[in-house]
PDB file of N, CA and C in Angstrom:
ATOM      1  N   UNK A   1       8.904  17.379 -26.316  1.00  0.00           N
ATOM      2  CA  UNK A   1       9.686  17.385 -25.090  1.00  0.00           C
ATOM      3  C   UNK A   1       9.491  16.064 -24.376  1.00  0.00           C
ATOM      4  N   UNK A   2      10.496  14.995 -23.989  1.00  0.00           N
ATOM      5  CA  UNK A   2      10.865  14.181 -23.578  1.00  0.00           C
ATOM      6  C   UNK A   2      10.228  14.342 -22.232  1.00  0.00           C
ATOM      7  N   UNK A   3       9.206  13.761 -21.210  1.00  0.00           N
ATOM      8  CA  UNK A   3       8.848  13.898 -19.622  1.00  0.00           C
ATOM      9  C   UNK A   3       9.278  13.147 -18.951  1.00  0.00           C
ATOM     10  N   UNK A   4       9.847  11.494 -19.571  1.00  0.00           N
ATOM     11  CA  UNK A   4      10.517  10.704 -18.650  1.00  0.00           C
ATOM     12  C   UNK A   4      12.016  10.767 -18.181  1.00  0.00           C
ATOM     13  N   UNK A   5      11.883  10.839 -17.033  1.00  0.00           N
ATOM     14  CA  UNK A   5      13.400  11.034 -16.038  1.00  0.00           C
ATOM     15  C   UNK A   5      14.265   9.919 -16.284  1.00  0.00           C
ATOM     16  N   UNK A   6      15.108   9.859 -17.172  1.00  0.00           N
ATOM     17  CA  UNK A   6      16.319   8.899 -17.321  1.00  0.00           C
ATOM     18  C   UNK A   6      17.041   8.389 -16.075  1.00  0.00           C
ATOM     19  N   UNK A   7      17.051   9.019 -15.096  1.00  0.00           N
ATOM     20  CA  UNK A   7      17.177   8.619 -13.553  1.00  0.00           C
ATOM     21  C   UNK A   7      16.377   8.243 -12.617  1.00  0.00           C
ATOM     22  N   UNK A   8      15.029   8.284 -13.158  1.00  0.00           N
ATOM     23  CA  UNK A   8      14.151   6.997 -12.085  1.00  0.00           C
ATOM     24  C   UNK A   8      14.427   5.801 -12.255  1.00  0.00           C
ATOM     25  N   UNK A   9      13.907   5.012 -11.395  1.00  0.00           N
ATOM     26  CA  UNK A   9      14.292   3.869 -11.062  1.00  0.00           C
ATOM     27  C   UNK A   9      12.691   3.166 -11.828  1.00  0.00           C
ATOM     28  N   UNK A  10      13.048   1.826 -12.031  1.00  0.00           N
ATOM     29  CA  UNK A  10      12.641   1.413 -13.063  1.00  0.00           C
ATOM     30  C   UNK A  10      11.687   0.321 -11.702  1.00  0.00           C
ATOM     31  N   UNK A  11      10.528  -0.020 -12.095  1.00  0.00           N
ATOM     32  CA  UNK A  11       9.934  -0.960 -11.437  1.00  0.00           C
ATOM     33  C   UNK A  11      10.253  -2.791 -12.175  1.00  0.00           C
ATOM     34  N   UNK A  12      10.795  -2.843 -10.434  1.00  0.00           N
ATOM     35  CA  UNK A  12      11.562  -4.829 -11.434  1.00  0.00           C
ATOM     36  C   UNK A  12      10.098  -5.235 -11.514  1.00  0.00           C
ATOM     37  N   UNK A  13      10.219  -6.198 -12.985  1.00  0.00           N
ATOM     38  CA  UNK A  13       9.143  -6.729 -13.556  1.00  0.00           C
ATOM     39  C   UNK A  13       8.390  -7.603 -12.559  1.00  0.00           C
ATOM     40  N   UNK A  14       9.048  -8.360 -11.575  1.00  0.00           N
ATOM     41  CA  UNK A  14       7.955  -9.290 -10.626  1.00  0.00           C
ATOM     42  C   UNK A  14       7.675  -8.933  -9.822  1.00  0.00           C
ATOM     43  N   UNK A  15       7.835  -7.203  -9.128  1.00  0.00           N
ATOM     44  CA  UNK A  15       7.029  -6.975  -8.635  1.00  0.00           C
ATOM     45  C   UNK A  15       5.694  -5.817  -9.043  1.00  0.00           C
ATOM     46  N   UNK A  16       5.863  -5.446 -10.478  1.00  0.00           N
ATOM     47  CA  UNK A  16       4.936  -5.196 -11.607  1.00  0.00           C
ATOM     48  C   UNK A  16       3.676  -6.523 -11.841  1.00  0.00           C
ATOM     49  N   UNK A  17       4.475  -7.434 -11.861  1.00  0.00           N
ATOM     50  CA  UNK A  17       3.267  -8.272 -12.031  1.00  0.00           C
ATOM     51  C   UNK A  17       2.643  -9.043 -10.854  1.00  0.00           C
ATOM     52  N   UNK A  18       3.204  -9.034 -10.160  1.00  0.00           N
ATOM     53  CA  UNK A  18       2.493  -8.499  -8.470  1.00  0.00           C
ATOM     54  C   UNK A  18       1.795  -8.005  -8.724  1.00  0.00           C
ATOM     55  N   UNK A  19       1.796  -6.753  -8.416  1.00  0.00           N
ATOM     56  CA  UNK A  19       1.026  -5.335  -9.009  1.00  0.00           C
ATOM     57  C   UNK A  19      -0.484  -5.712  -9.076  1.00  0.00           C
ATOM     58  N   UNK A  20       0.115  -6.269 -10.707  1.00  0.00           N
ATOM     59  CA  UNK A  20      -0.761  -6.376 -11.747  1.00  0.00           C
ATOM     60  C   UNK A  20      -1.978  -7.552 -11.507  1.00  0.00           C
ATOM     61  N   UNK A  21      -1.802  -7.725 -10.801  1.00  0.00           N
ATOM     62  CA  UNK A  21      -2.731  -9.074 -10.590  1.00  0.00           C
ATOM     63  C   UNK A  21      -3.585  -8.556  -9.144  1.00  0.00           C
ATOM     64  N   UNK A  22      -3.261  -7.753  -8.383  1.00  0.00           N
ATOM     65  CA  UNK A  22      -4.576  -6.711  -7.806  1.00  0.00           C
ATOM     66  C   UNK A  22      -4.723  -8.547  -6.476  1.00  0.00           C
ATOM     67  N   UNK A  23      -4.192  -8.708  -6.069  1.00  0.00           N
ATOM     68  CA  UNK A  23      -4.068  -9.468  -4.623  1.00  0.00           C
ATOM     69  C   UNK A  23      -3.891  -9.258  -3.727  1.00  0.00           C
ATOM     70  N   UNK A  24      -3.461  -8.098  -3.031  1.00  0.00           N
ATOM     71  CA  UNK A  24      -2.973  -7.756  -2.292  1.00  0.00           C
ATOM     72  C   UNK A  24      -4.360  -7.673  -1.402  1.00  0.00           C
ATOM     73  N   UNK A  25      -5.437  -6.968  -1.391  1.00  0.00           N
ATOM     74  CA  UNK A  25      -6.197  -6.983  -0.241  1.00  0.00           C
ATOM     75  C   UNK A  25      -7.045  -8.266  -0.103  1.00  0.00           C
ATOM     76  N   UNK A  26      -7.158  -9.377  -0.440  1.00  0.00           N
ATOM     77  CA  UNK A  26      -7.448 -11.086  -0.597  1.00  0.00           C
ATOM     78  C   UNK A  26      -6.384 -11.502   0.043  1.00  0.00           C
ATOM     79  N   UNK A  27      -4.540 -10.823  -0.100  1.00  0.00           N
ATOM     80  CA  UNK A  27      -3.829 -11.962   0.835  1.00  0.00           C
ATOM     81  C   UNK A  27      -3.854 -11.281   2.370  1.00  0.00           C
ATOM     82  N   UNK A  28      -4.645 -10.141   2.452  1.00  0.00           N
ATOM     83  CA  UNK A  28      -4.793  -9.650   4.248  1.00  0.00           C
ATOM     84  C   UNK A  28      -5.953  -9.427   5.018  1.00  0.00           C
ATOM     85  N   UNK A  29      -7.369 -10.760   3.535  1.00  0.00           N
ATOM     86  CA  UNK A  29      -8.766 -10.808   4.320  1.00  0.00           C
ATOM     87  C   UNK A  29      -8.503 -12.291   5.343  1.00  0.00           C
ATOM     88  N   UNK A  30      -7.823 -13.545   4.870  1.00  0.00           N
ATOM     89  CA  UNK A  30      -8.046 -14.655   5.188  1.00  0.00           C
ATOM     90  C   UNK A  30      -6.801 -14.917   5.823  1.00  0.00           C
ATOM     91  N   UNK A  31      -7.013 -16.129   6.607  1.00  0.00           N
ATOM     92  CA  UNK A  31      -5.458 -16.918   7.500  1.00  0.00           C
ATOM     93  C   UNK A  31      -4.840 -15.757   8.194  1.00  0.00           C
ATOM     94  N   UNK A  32      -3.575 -15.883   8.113  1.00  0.00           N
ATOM     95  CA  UNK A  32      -2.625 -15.117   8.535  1.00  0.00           C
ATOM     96  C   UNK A  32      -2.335 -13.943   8.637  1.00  0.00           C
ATOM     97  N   UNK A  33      -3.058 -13.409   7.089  1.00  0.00           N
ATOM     98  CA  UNK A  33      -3.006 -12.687   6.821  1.00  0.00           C
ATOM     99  C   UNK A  33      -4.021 -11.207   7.481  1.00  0.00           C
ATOM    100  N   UNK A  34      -4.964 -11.873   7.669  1.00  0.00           N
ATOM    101  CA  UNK A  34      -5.665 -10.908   8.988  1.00  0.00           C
ATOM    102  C   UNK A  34      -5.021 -10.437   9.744  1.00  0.00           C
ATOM    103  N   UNK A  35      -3.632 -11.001  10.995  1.00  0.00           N
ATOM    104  CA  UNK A  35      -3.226 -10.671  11.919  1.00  0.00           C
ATOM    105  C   UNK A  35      -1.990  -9.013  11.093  1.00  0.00           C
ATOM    106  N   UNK A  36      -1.430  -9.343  10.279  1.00  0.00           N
ATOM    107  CA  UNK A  36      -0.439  -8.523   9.644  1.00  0.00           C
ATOM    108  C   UNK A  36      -1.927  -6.893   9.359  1.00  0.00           C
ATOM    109  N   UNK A  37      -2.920  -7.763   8.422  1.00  0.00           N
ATOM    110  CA  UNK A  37      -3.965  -6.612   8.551  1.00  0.00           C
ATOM    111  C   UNK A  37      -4.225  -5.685   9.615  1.00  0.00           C
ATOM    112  N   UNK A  38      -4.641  -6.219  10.729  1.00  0.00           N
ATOM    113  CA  UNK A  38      -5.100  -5.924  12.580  1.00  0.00           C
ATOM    114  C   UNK A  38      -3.773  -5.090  13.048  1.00  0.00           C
ATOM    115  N   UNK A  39      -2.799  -5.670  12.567  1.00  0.00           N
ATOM    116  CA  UNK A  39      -1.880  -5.296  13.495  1.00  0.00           C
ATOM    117  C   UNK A  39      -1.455  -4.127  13.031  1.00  0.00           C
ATOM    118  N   UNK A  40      -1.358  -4.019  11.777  1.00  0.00           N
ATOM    119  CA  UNK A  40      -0.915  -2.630  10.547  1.00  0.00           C
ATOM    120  C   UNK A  40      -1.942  -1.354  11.039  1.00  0.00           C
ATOM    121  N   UNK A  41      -3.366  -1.838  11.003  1.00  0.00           N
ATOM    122  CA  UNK A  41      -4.688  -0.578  11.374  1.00  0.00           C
ATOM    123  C   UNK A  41      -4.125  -0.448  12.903  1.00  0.00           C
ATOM    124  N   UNK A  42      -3.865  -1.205  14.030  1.00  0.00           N
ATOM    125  CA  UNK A  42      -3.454  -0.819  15.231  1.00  0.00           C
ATOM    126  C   UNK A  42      -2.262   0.325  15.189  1.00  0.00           C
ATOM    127  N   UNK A  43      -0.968  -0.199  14.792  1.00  0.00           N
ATOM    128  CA  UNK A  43      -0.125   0.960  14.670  1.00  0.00           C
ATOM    129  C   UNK A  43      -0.451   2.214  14.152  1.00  0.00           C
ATOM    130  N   UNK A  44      -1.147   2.101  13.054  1.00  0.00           N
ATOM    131  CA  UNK A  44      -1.806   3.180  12.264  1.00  0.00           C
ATOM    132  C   UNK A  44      -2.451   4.047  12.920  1.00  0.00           C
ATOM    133  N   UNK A  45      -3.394   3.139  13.577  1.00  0.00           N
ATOM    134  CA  UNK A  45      -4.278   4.413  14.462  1.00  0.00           C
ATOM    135  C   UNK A  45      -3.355   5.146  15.774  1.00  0.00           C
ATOM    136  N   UNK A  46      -2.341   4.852  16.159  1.00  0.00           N
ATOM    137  CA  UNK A  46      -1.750   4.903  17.174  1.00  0.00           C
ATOM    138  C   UNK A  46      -0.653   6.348  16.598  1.00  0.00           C
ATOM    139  N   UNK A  47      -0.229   6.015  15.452  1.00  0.00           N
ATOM    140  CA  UNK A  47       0.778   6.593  15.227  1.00  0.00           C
ATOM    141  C   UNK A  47       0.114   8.354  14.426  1.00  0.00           C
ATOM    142  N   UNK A  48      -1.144   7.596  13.446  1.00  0.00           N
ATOM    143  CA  UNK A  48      -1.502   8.800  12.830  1.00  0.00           C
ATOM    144  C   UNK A  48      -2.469   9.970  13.434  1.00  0.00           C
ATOM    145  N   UNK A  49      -3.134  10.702  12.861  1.00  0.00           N
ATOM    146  CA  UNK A  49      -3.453  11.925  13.868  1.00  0.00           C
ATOM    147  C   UNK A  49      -4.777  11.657  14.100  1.00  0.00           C
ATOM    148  N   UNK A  50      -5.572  12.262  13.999  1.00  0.00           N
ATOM    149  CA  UNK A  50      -7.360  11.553  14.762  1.00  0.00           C
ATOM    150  C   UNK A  50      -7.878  12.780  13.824  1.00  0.00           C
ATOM    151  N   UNK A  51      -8.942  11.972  13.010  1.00  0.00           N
ATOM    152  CA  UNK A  51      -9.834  12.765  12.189  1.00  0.00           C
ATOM    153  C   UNK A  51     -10.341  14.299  12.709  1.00  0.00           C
ATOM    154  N   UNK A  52     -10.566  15.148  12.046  1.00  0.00           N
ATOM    155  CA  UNK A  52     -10.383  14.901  10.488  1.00  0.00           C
ATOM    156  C   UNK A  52      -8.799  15.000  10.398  1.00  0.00           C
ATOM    157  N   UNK A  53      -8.081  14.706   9.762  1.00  0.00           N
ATOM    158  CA  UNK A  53      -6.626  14.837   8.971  1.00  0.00           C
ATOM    159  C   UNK A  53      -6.337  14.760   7.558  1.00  0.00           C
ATOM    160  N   UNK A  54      -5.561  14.807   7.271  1.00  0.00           N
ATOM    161  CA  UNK A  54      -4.946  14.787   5.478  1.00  0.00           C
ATOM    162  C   UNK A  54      -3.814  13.981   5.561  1.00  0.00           C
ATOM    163  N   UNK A  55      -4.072  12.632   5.312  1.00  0.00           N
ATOM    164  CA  UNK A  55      -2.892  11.962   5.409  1.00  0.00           C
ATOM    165  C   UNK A  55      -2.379  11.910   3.597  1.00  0.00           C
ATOM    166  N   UNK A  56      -1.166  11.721   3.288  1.00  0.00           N
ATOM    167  CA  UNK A  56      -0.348  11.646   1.917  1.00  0.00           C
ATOM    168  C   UNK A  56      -0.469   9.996   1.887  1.00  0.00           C
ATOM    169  N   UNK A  57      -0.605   9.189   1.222  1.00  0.00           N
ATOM    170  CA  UNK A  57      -0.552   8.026   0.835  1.00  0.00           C
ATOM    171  C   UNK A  57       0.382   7.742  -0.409  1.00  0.00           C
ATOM    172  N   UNK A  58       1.611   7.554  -0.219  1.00  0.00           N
ATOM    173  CA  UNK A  58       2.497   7.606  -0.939  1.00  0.00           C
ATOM    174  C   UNK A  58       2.567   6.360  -1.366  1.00  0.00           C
ATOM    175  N   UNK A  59       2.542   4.984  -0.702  1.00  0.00           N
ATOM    176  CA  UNK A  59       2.706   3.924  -0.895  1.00  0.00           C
ATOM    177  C   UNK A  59       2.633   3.209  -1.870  1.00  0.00           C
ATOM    178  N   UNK A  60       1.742   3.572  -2.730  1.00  0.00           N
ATOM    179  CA  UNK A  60       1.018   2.692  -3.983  1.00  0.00           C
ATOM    180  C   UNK A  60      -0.089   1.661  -3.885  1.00  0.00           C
ATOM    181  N   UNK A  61      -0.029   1.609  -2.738  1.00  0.00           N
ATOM    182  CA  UNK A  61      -0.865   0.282  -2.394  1.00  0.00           C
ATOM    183  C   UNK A  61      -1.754  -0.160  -2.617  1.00  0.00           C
ATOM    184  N   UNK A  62      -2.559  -1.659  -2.833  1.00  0.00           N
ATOM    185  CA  UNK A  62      -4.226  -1.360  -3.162  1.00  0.00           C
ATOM    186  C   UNK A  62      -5.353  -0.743  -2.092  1.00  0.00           C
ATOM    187  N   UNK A  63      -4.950   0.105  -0.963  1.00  0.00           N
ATOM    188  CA  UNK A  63      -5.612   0.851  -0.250  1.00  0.00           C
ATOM    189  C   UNK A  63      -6.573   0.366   0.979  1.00  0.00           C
ATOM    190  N   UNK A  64      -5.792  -0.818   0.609  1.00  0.00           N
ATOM    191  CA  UNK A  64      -7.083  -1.151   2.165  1.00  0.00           C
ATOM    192  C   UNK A  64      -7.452  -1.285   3.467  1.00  0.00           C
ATOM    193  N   UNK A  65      -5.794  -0.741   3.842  1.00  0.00           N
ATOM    194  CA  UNK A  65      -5.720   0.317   5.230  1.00  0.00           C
ATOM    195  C   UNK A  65      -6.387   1.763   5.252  1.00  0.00           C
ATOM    196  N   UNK A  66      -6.186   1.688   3.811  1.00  0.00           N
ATOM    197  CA  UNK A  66      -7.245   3.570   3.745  1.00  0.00           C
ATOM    198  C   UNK A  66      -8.801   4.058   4.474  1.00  0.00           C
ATOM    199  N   UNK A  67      -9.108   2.576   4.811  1.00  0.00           N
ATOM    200  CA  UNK A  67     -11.026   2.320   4.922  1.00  0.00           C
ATOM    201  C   UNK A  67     -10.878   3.255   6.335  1.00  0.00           C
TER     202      UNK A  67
END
């Protein structure tokens, strides 16, 4: 039995190899990239519920708003 959905959507290759190269929490320790960090955990805490909670993390992300 066949499990892959002929109607998902296919991940475009450059941002697979994005992905794949695991940068993402290095481009939001240094420069600029701190403020986008700061500012993301601010909304976050603002918007989401106050421990304990069960948040869904759908995103994919490398998780480092999760801390």
């Amino acid at each position: 039995m066949d499990t892959e959905d002929a109607t998902a959507p296919v991940l475009a290759e450059e941002i697979a190899a994005y992905d794949g190269r695991d940068e993402e929490d290095g481009r939001l320790r240094p420069g600029a990239g701190r403020l986008e960090f700061r500012r993301t955990r601010d909304v976050l805490r603002r918007l989401l519920p106050p421990a304990p909670a069960r948040i869904l993390d759908v995103g994919g992300g490398s998780g480092v708003h999760a801390q």
